[in-house]
N, C-alpha and C. Protein backbone atom coordinates (compact mmCIF):
# COMPACT_ATOMS: atom_id res chain seq x y z
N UNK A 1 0.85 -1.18 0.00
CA UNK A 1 0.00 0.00 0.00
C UNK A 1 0.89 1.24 0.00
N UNK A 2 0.42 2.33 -0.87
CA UNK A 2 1.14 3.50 -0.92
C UNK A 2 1.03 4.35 0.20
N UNK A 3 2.03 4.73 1.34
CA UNK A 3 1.81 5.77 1.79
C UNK A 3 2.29 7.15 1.98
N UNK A 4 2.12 7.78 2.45
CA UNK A 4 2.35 9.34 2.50
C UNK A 4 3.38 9.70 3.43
N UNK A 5 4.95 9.84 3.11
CA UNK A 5 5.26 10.12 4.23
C UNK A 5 5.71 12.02 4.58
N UNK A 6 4.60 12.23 4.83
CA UNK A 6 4.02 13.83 5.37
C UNK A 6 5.39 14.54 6.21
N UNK A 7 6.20 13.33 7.18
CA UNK A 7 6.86 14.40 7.84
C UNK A 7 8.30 14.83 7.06
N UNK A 8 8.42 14.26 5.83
CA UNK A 8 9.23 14.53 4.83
C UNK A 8 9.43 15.95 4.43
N UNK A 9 8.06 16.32 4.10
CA UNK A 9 7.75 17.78 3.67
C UNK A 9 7.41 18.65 4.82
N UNK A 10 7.97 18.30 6.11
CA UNK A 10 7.51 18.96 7.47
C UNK A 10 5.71 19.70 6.95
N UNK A 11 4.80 18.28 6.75
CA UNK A 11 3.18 19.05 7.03
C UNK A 11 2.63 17.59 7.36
N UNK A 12 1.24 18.23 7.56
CA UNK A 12 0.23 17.12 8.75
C UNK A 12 -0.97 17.17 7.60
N UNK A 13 -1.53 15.66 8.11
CA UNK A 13 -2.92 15.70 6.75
C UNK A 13 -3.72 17.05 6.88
N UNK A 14 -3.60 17.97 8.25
CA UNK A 14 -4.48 19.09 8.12
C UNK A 14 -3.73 20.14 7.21
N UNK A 15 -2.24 20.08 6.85
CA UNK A 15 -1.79 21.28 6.26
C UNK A 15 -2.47 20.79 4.77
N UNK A 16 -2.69 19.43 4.15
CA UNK A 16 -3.69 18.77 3.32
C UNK A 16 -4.63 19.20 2.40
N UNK A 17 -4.99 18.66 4.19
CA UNK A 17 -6.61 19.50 3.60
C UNK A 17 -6.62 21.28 3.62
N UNK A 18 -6.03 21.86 4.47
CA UNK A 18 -6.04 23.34 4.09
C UNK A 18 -5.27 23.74 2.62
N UNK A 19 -4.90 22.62 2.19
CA UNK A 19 -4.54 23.36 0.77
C UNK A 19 -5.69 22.96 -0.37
N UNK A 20 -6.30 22.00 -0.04
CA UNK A 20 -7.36 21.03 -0.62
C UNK A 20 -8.43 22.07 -0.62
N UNK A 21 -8.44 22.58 0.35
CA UNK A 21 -9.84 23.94 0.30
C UNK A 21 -9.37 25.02 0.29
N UNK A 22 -8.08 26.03 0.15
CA UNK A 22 -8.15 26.95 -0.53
C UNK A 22 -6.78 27.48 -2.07
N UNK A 23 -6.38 25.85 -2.79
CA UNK A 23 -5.97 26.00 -3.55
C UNK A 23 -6.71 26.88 -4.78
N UNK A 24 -5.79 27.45 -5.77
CA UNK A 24 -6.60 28.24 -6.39
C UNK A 24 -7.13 27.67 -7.62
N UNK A 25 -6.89 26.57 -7.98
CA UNK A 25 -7.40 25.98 -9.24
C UNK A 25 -7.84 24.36 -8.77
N UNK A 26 -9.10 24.28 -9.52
CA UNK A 26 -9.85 23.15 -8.88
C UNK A 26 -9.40 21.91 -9.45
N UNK A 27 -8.44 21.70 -10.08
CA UNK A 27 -7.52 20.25 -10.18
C UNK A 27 -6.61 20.32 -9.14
N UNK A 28 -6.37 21.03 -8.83
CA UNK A 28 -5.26 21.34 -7.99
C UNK A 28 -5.80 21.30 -6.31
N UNK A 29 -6.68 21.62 -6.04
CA UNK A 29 -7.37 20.64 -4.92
C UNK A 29 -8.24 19.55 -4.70
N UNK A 30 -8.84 19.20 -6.42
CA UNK A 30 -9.16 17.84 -6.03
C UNK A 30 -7.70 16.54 -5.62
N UNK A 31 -6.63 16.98 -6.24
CA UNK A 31 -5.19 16.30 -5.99
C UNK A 31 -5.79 16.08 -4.22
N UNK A 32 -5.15 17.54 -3.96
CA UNK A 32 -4.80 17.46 -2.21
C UNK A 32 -5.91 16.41 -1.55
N UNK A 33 -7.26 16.98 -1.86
CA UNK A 33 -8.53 16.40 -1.62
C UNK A 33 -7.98 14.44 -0.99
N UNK A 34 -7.70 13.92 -2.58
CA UNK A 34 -7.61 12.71 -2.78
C UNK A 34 -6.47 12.30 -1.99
N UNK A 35 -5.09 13.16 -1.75
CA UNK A 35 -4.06 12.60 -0.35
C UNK A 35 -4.14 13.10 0.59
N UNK A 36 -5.42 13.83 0.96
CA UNK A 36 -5.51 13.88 2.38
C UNK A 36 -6.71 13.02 2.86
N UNK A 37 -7.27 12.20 1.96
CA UNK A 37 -8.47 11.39 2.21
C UNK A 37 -7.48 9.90 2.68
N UNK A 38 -6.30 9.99 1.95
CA UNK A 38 -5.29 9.11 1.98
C UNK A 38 -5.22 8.60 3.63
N UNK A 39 -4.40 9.62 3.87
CA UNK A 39 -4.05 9.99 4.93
C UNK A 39 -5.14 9.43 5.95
N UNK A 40 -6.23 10.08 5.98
CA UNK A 40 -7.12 9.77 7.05
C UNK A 40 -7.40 8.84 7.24
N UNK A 41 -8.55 7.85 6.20
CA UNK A 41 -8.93 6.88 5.96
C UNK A 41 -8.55 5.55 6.29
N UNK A 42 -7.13 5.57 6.00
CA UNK A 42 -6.21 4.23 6.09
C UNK A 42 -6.70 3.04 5.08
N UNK A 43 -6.93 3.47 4.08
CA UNK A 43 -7.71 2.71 3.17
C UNK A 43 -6.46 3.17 2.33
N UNK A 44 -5.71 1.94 1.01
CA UNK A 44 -5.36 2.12 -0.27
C UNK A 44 -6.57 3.23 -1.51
N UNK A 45 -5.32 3.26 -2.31
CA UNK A 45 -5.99 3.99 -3.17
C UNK A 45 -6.81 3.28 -4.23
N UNK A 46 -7.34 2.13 -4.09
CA UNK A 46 -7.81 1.50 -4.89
C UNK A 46 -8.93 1.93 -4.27
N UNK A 47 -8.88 1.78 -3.03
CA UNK A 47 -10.53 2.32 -2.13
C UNK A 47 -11.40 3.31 -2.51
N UNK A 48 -9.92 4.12 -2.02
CA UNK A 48 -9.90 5.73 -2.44
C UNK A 48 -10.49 6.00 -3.84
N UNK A 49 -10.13 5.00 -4.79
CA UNK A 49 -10.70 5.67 -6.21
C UNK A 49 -11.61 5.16 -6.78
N UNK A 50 -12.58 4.29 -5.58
CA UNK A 50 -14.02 3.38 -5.84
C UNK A 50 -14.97 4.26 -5.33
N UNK A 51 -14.73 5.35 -4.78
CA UNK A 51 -15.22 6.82 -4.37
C UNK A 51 -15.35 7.92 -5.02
N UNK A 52 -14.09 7.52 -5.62
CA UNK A 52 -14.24 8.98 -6.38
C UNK A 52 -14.37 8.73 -8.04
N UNK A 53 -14.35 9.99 -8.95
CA UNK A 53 -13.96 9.72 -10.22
C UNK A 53 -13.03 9.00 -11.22
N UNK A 54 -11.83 8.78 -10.21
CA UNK A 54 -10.72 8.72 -11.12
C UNK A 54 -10.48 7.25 -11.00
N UNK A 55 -9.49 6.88 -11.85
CA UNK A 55 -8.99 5.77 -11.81
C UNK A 55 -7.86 5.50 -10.64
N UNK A 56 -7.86 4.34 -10.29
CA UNK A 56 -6.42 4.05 -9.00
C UNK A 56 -5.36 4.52 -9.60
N UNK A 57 -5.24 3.90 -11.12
CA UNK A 57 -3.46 4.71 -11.53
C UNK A 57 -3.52 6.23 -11.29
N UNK A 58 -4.49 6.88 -11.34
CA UNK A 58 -4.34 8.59 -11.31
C UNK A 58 -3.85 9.02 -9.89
N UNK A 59 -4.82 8.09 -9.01
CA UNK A 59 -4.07 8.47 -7.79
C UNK A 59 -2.64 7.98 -7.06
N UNK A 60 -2.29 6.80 -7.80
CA UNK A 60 -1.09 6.57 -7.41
C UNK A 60 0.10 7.38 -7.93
N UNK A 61 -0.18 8.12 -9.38
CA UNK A 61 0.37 9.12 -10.05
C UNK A 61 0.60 10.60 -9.29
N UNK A 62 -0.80 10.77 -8.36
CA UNK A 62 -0.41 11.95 -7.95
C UNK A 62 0.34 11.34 -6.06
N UNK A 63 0.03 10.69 -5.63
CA UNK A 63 1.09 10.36 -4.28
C UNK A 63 2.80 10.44 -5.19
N UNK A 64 2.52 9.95 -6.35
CA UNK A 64 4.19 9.74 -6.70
C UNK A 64 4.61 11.38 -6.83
N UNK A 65 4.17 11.77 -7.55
CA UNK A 65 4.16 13.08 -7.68
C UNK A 65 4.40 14.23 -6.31
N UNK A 66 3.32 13.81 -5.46
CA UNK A 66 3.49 14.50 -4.11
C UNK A 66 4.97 13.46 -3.09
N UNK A 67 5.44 12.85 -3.59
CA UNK A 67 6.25 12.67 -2.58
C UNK A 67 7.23 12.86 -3.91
């Protein structure tokens, strides 16, 4: 399972989600949205993307991306 390791980038799933709700372009916080749901949940992203729109590769694309 992919996880997030947050204290890398010295932030917490809440610095996350505060970017998730006031990033300025709305791809750009559905991203955060989807790794801070990460984070919480404790669920893979396969979970994660039986919820949402996207496919699992998209979200494993953007954790790669964010770390």
């Amino acid at each position: 399972m992919l996880k997030l390791d947050l204290t890398k980038w010295n932030q917490t799933s809440e610095d996350l989600r505060g970017e998730a709700l006031t990033a300025a372009h709305a791809c750009t916080r559905e991203r955060f949205l989807a790794l801070y749901e990460l984070t919480q949940q404790g669920h893979g992203v396969t979970a994660i993307a039986r919820g949402t729109t996207h496919h699992a590769q998209t979200l494993m694309r953007w954790v790669h991306w964010y770390r």
